[in-house]
Protein backbone atom coordinates (compact mmCIF):
# COMPACT_ATOMS: atom_id res chain seq x y z
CA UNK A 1 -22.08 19.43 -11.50
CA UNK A 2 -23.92 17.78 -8.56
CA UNK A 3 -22.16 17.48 -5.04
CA UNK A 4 -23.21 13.74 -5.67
CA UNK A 5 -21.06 13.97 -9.40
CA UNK A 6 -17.85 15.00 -7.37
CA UNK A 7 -18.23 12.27 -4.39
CA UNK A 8 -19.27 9.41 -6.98
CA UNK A 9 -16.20 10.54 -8.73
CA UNK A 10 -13.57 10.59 -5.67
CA UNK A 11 -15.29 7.68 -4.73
CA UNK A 12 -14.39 5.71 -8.12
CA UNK A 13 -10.86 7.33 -8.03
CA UNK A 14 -10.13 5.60 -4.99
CA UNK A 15 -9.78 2.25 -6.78
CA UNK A 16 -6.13 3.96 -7.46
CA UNK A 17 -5.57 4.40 -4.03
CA UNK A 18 -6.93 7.03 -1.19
CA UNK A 19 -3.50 8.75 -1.17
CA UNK A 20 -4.26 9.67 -5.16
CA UNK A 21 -7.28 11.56 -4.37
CA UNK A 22 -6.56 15.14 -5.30
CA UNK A 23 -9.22 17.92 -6.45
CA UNK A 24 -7.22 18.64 -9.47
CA UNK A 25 -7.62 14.61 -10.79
CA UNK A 26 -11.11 14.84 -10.17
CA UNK A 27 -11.51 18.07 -11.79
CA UNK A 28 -9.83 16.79 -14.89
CA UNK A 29 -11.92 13.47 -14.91
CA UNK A 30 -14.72 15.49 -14.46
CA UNK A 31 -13.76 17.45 -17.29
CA UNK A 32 -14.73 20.81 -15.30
CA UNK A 33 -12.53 23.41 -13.64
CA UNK A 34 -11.98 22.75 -9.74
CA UNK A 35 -13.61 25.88 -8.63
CA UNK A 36 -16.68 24.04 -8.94
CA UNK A 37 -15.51 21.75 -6.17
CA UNK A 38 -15.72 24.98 -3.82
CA UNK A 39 -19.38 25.30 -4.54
CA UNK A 40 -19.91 21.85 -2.69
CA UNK A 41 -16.98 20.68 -0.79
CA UNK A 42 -14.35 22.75 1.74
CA UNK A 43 -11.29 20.80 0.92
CA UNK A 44 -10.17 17.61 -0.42
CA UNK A 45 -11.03 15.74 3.25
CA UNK A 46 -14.69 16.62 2.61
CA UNK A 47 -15.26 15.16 -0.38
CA UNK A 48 -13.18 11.98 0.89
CA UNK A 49 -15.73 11.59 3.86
CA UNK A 50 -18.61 11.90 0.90
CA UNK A 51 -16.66 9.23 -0.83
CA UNK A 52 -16.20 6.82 1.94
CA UNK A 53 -20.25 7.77 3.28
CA UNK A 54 -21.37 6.60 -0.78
CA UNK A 55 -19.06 3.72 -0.50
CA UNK A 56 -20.77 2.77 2.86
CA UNK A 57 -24.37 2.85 1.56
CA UNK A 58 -22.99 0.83 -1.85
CA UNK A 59 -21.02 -1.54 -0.26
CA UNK A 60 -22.60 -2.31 3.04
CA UNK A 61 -26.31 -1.22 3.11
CA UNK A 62 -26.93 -2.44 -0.01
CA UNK A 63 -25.22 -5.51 0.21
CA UNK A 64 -26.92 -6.41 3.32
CA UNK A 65 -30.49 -5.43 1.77
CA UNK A 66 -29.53 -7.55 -1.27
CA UNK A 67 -28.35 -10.74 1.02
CA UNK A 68 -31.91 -10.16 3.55
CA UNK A 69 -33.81 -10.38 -0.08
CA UNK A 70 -32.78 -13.88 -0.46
CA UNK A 71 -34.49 -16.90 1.89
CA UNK A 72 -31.71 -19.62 1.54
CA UNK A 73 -28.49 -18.72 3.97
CA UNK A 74 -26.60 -20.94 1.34
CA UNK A 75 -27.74 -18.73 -1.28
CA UNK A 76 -26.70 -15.45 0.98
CA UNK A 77 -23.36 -17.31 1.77
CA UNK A 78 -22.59 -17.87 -2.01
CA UNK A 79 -23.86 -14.17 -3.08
CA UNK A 80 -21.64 -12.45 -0.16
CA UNK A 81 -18.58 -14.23 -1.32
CA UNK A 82 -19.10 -13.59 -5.15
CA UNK A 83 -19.58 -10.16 -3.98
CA UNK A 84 -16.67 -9.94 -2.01
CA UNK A 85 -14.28 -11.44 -3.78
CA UNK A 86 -15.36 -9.78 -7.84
CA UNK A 87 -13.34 -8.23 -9.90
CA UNK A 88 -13.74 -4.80 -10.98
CA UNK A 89 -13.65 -1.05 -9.52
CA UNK A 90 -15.88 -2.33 -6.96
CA UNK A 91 -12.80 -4.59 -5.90
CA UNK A 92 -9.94 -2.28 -6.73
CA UNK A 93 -11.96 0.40 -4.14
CA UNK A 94 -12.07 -2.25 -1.43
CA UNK A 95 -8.40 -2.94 -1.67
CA UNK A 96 -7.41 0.67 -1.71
CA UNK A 97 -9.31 1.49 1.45
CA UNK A 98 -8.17 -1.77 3.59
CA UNK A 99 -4.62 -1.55 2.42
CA UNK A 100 -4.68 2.70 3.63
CA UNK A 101 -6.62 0.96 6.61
CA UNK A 102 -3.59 -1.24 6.99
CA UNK A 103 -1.07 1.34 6.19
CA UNK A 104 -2.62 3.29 8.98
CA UNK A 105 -2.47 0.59 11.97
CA UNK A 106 0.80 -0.58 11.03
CA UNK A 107 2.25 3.55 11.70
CA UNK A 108 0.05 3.53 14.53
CA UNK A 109 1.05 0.94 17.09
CA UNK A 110 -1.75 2.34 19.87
CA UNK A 111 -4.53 1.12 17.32
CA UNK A 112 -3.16 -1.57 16.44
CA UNK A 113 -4.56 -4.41 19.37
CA UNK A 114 -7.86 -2.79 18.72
CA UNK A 115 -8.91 -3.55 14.98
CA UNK A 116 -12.20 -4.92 15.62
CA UNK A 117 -12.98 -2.03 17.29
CA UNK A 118 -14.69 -0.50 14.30
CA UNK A 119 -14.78 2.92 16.19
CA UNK A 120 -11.32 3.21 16.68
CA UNK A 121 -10.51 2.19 13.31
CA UNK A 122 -12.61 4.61 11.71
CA UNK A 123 -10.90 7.22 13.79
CA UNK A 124 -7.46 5.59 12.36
CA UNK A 125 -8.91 6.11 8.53
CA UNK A 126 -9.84 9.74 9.71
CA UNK A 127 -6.86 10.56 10.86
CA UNK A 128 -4.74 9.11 8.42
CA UNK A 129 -6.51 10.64 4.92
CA UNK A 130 -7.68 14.12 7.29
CA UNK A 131 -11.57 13.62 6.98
CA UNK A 132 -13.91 13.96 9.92
């Protein structure tokens, strides 16, 4: 089992929420024993920020190369909405990780004027599910 296997999986287990994410889940979904997790990972924050740096290159790098690959902005308009707005894990993941996001600024009233400041907000998200 593949550092990759255990961040693709925490990543995926986050459509059930960030606060679900627990080395023993994704140890049983794994179907392995979570002393392999030790092999790759320090503690359950670790493989979070492995999670949320996959879901970064899936959902934002990616995106973005797939939009640049198309010449019509009406085109990139409609494909950015379908994207955003589909059904799916892909979905369920997004919502999990605004709605901690959200949880976050609302228990945090110093953050809260600042939420297009994408620095401060990922400082929020690291402080509120302990990754670096």
């Amino acid at each position: 089992m593949s550092a990759e296997d255990w961040a693709d999986a925490a990543l995926w287990s986050l459509a059930n929420g960030v606060e679900t994410l627990s080395v023993e889940r994704l140890a049983r979904s794994l179907g392995v024993t979570k002393g392999g997790f030790y092999w790759h990972y320090k503690d359950r924050a670790d493989v979070l920020q492995a999670a949320l740096s996959r879901w970064e290159e899936l959902a934002t790098t990616r995106v973005i190369q797939r939009l640049e690959a198309l010449s019509e902005p009406r085109e990139q308009l409609r494909q950015l909405l379908s994207m955003t707005f589909e059904q799916g894990a892909h979905g369920k993941i997004e919502v999990a990780l605004v709605a901690g996001l959200h949880r976050t600024l609302a228990s945090n009233p110093s953050s809260r004027g600042c939420r297009g400041d994408a620095s401060i907000t990922s400082r929020s998200c690291t402080r509120r599910w302990g990754c670096r």
